[in-house]
Protein backbone atom coordinates (compact mmCIF):
# COMPACT_ATOMS: atom_id res chain seq x y z
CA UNK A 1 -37.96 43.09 -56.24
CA UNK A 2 -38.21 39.08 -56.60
CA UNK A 3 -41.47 38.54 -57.13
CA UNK A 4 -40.87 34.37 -55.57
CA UNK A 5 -39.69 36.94 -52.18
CA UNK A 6 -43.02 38.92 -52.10
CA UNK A 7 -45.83 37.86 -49.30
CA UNK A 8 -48.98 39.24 -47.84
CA UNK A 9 -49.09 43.23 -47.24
CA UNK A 10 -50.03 42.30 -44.10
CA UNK A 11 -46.76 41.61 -42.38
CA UNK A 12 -44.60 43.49 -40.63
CA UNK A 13 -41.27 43.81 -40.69
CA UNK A 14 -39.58 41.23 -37.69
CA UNK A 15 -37.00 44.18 -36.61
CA UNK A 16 -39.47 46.75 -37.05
CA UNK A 17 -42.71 45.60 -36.22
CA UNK A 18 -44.38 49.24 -36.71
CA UNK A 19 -43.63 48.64 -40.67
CA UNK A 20 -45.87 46.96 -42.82
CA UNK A 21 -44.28 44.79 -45.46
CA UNK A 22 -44.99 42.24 -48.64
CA UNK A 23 -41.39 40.91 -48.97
CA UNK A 24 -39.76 38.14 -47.18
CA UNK A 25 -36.43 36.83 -46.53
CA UNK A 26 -35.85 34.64 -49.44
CA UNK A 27 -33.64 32.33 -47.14
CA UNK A 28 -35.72 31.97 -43.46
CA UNK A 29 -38.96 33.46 -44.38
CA UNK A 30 -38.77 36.25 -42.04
CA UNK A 31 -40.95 39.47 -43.42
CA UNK A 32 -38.60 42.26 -43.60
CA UNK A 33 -38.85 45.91 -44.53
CA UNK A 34 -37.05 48.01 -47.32
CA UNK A 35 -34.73 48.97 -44.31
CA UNK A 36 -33.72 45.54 -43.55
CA UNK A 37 -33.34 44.26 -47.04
CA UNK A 38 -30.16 42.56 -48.61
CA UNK A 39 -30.04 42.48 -52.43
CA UNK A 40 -29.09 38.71 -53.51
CA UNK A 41 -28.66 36.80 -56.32
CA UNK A 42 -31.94 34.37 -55.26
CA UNK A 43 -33.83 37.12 -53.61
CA UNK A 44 -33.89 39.36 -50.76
CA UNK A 45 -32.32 38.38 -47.58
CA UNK A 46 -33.16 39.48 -44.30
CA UNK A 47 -29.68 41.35 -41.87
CA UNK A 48 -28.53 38.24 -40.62
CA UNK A 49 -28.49 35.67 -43.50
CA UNK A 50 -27.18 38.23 -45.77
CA UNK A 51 -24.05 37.90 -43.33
CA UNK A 52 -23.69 34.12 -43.64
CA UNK A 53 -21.98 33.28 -47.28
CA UNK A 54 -23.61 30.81 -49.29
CA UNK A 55 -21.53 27.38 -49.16
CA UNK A 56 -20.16 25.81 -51.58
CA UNK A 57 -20.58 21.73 -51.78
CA UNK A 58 -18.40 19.24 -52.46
CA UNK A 59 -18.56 15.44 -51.23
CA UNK A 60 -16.09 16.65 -48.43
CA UNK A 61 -18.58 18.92 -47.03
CA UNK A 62 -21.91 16.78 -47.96
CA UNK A 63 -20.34 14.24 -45.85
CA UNK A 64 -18.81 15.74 -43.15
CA UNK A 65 -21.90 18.33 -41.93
CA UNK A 66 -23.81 16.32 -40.69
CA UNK A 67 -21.78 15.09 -37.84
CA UNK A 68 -24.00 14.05 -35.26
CA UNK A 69 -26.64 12.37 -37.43
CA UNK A 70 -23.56 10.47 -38.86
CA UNK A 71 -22.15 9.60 -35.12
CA UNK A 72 -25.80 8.20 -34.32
CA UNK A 73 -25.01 5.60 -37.12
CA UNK A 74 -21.90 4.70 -36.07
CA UNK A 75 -22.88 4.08 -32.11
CA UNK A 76 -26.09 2.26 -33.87
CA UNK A 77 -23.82 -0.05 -36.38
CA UNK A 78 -21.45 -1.17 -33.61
CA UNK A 79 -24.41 -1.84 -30.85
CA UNK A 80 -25.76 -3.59 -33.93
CA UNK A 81 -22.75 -6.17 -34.29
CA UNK A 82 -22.27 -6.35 -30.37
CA UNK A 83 -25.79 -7.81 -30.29
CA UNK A 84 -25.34 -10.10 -33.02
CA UNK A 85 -28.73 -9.59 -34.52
CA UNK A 86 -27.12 -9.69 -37.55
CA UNK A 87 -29.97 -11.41 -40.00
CA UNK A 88 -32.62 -10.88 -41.47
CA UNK A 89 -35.69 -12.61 -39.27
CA UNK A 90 -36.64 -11.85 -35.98
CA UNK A 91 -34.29 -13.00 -33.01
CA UNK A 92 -34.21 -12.68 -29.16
CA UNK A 93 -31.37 -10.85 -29.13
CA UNK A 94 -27.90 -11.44 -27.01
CA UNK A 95 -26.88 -10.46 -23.54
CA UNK A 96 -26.84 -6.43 -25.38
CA UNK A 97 -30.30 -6.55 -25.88
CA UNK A 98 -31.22 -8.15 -22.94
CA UNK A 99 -29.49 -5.91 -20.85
CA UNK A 100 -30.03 -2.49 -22.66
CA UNK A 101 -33.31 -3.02 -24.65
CA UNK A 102 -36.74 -0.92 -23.38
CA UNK A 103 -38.67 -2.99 -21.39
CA UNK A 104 -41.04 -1.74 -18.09
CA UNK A 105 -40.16 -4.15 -15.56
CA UNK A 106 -36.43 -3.52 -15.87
CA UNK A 107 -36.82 0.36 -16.21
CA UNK A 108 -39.45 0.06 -13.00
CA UNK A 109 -36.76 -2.02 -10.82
CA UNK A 110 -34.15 1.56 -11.81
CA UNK A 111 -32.65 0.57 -15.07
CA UNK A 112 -33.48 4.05 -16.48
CA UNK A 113 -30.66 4.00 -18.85
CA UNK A 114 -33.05 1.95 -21.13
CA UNK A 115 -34.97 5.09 -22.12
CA UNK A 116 -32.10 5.50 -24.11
CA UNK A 117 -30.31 2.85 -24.88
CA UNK A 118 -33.06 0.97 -26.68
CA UNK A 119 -33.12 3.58 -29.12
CA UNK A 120 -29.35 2.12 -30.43
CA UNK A 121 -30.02 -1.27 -30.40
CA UNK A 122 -32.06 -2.84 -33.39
CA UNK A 123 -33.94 -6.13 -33.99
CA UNK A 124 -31.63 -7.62 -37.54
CA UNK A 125 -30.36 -6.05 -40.54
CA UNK A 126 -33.50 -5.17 -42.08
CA UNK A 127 -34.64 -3.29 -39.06
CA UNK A 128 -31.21 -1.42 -38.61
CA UNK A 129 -31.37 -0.73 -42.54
CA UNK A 130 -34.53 0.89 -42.59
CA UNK A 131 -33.70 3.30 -39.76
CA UNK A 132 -30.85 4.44 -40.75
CA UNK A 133 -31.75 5.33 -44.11
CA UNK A 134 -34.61 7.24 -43.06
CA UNK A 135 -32.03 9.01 -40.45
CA UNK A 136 -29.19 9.64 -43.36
CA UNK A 137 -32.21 11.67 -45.51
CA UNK A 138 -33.52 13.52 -42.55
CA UNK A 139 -30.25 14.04 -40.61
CA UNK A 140 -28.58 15.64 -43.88
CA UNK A 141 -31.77 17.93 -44.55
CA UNK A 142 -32.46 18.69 -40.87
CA UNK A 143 -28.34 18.95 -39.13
CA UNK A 144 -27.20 21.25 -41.67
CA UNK A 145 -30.50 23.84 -41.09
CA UNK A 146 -30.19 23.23 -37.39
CA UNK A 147 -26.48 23.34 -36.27
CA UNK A 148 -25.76 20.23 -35.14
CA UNK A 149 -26.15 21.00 -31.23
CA UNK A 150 -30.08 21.42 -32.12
CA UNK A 151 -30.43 18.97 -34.14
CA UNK A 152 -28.82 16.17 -31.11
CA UNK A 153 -31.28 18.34 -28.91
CA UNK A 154 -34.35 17.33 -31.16
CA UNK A 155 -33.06 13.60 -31.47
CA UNK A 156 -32.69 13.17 -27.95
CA UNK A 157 -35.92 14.87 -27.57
CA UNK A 158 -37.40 12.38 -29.69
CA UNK A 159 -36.50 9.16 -29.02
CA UNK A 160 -37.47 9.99 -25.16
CA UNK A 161 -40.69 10.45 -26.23
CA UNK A 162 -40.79 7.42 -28.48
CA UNK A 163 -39.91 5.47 -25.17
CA UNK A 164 -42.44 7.27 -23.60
CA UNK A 165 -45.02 6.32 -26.03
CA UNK A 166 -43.91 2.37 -26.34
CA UNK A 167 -44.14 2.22 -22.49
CA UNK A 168 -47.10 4.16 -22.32
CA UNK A 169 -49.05 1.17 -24.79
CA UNK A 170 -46.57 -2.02 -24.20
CA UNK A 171 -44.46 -1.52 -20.87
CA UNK A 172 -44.32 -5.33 -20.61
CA UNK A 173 -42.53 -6.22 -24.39
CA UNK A 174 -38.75 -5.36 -25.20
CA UNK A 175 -38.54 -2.62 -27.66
CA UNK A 176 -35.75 -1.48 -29.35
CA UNK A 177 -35.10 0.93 -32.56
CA UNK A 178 -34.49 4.30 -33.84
CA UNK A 179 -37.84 4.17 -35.51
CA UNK A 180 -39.16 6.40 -32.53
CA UNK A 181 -36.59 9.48 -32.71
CA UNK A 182 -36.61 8.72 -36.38
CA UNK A 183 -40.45 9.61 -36.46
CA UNK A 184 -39.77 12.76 -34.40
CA UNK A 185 -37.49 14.07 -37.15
CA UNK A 186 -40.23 13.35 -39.95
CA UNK A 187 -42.24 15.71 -37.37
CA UNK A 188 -39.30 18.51 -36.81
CA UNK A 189 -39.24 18.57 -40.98
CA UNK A 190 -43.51 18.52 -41.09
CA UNK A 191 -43.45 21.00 -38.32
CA UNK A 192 -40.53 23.38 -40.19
CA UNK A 193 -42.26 23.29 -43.37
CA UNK A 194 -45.57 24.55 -42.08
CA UNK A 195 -43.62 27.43 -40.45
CA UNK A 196 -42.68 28.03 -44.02
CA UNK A 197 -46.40 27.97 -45.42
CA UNK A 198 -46.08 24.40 -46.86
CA UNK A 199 -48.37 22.13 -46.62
CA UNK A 200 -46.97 18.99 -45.21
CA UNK A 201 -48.85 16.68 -46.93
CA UNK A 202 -48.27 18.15 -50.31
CA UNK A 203 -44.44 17.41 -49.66
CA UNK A 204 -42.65 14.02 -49.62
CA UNK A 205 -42.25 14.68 -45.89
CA UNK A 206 -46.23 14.44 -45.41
CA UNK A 207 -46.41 11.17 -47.31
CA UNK A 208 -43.61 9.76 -45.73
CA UNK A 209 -45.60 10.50 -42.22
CA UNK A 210 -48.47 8.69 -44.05
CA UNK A 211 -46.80 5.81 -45.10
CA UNK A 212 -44.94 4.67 -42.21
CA UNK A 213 -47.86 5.29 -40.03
CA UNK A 214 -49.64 3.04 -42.06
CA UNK A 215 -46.90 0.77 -41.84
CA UNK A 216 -47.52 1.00 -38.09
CA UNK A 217 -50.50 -0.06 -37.85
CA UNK A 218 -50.54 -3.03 -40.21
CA UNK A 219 -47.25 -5.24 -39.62
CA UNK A 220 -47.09 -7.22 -35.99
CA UNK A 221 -44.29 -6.41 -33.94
CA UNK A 222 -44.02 -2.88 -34.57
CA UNK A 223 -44.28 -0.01 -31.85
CA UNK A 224 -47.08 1.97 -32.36
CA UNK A 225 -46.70 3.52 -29.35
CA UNK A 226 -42.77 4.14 -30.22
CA UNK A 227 -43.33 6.01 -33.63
CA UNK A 228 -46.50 8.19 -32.39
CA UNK A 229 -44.71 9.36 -29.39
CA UNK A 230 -41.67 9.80 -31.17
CA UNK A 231 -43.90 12.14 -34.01
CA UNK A 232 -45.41 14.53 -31.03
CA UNK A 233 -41.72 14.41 -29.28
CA UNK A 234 -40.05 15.84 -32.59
CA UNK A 235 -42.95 17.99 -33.29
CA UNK A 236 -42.93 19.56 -29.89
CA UNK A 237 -38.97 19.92 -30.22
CA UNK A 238 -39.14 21.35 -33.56
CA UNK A 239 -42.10 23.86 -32.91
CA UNK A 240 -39.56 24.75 -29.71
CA UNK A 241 -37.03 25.41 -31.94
CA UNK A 242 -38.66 27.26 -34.41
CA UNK A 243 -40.40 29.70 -32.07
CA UNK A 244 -36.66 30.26 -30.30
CA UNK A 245 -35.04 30.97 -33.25
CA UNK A 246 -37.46 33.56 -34.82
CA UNK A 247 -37.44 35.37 -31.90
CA UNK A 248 -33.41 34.88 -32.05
CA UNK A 249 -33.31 33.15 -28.43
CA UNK A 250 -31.79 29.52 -29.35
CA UNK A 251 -31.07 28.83 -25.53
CA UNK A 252 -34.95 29.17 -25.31
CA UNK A 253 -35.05 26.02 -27.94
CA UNK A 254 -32.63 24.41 -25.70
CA UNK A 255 -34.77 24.61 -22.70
CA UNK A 256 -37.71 23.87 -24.25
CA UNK A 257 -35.95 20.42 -25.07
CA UNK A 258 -34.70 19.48 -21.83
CA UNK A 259 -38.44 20.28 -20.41
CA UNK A 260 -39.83 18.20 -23.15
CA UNK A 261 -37.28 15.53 -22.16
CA UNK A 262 -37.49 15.34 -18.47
CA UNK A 263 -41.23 15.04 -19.17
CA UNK A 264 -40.79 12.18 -21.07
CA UNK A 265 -38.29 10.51 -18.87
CA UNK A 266 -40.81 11.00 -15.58
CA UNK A 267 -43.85 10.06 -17.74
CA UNK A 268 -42.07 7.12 -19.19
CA UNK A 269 -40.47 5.70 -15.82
CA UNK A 270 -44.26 6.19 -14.37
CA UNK A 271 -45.74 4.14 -17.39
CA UNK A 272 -43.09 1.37 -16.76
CA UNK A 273 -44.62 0.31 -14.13
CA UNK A 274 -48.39 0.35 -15.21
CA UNK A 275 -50.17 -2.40 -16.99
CA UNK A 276 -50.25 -0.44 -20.40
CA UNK A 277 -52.43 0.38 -22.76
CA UNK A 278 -54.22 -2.46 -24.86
CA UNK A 279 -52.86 -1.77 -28.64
């Protein structure tokens, strides 16, 4: 037996739930009983990851799985030179932002496409920089786990509730940035880990959370409202997720989603029109 595969006697086995177990699937976790076990090279493996063949990569197939986190940086990189934000200090933006950026009034008066489209339009280069970095790391460690229909399911998830959130506190300034579905993904990964039996905040994942909540809270002209709705969006979404694929229903993750969103769409069109939140 490998001894890194061995957990608490006091699981039982997820196919056969009358069997106690200590071993684990050394790929998802699941606890899983002599019955169900899979010889491998890096431990035991539960019935249905034994079945999927351990990939091999190359730069080809580094860069081409994650597809939709790599899509969200193209649509984000051309909105970026459409605006023509394109330096480094703070601008008011061209007719793109004016037109597409999250901001109350507009959203109140029926532009609801802004609940999205802020989330594609960004401020100058440092701004768009920053995002997308963060999104590159998280996209390739998230995607790849997820599938990439999840993973756009969690994203979307995300940066509704990140509009949510800004409205919720600042209904009355123009927001834009991916820093709110970006913040949901830090929550996914947070959320995924502690389904593991990691601590967060032991992992670079936790202080990342940290720091950029920090970060929040001490520069001007950031979102607060943006980044924490966008970390209880992607938590939500990921915890969703989680629970539907243990339980091996992922059209229950998918629902779970699209609830989540159309909460955040009502919630956010409602707190459009309000006076906000003092931040």
């Amino acid at each position: 037996m490998d001894p890194s595969a061995a957990g608490t006697a006091t699981q039982t086995c997820y196919r056969h739930p009358n069997r106690v177990t200590g071993v684990s699937c050394s790929s998802c976790g699941r606890p899983i009983c002599p019955d169900c076990m899979t010889p491998t090279s890096v431990g035991m493996r539960c019935p249905e990851c034994a079945k999927q063949r351990t990939k091999v990569h190359n730069m080809r197939t580094m860069h081409g799985e994650p597809r939709v986190t790599v899509g969200i940086i193209i649509v984000c990189a051309v909105a970026m030179l459409a605006s023509g934000n394109l330096g480094f200090g703070s601008s008011g933006g061209g007719r793109l932002t004016t037109d597409f950026a999250l901001y109350g009034p507009a959203i109140a008066d029926g532009e609801w496409w802004r609940l999205v489209t802020g989330g594609f339009l960004h401020a100058n280069l440092i701004h768009i920089f920053f995002n997308m970095y963060l999104l590159w790391i998280l996209g390739q460690m998230l995607e790849p786990m997820l599938g990439s229909g999840r993973f756009a399911a969690l994203y979307f998830t995300a940066l509704l509730w990140g509009s949510f959130g800004a409205l919720l506190l600042t209904p009355d300034r123009p927001t834009v940035g991916a820093s709110g579905a970006v913040f949901g993904l830090m929550g996914a990964a947070a959320v995924e880990l502690r389904a593991r039996g990691v601590n967060p905040f032991k992992t670079d994942i936790g202080m990342l959370i940290i720091f950029n909540l920090g970060l929040s809270f001490l520069l001007a002209g950031i979102s607060i409202g943006g980044h924490i709705g966008g970390l209880i969006g992607g938590a939500l979404a990921g915890m969703a997720l989680g629970y539907a694929d243990r339980h091996r229903m992922r059209w229950l993750g998918y629902a779970a989603c699209a609830v989540l969103s159309a909460f955040a769409i009502v919630a956010g069109i409602a707190a459009a029109g309000g006076s906000g939140i003092s931040a």
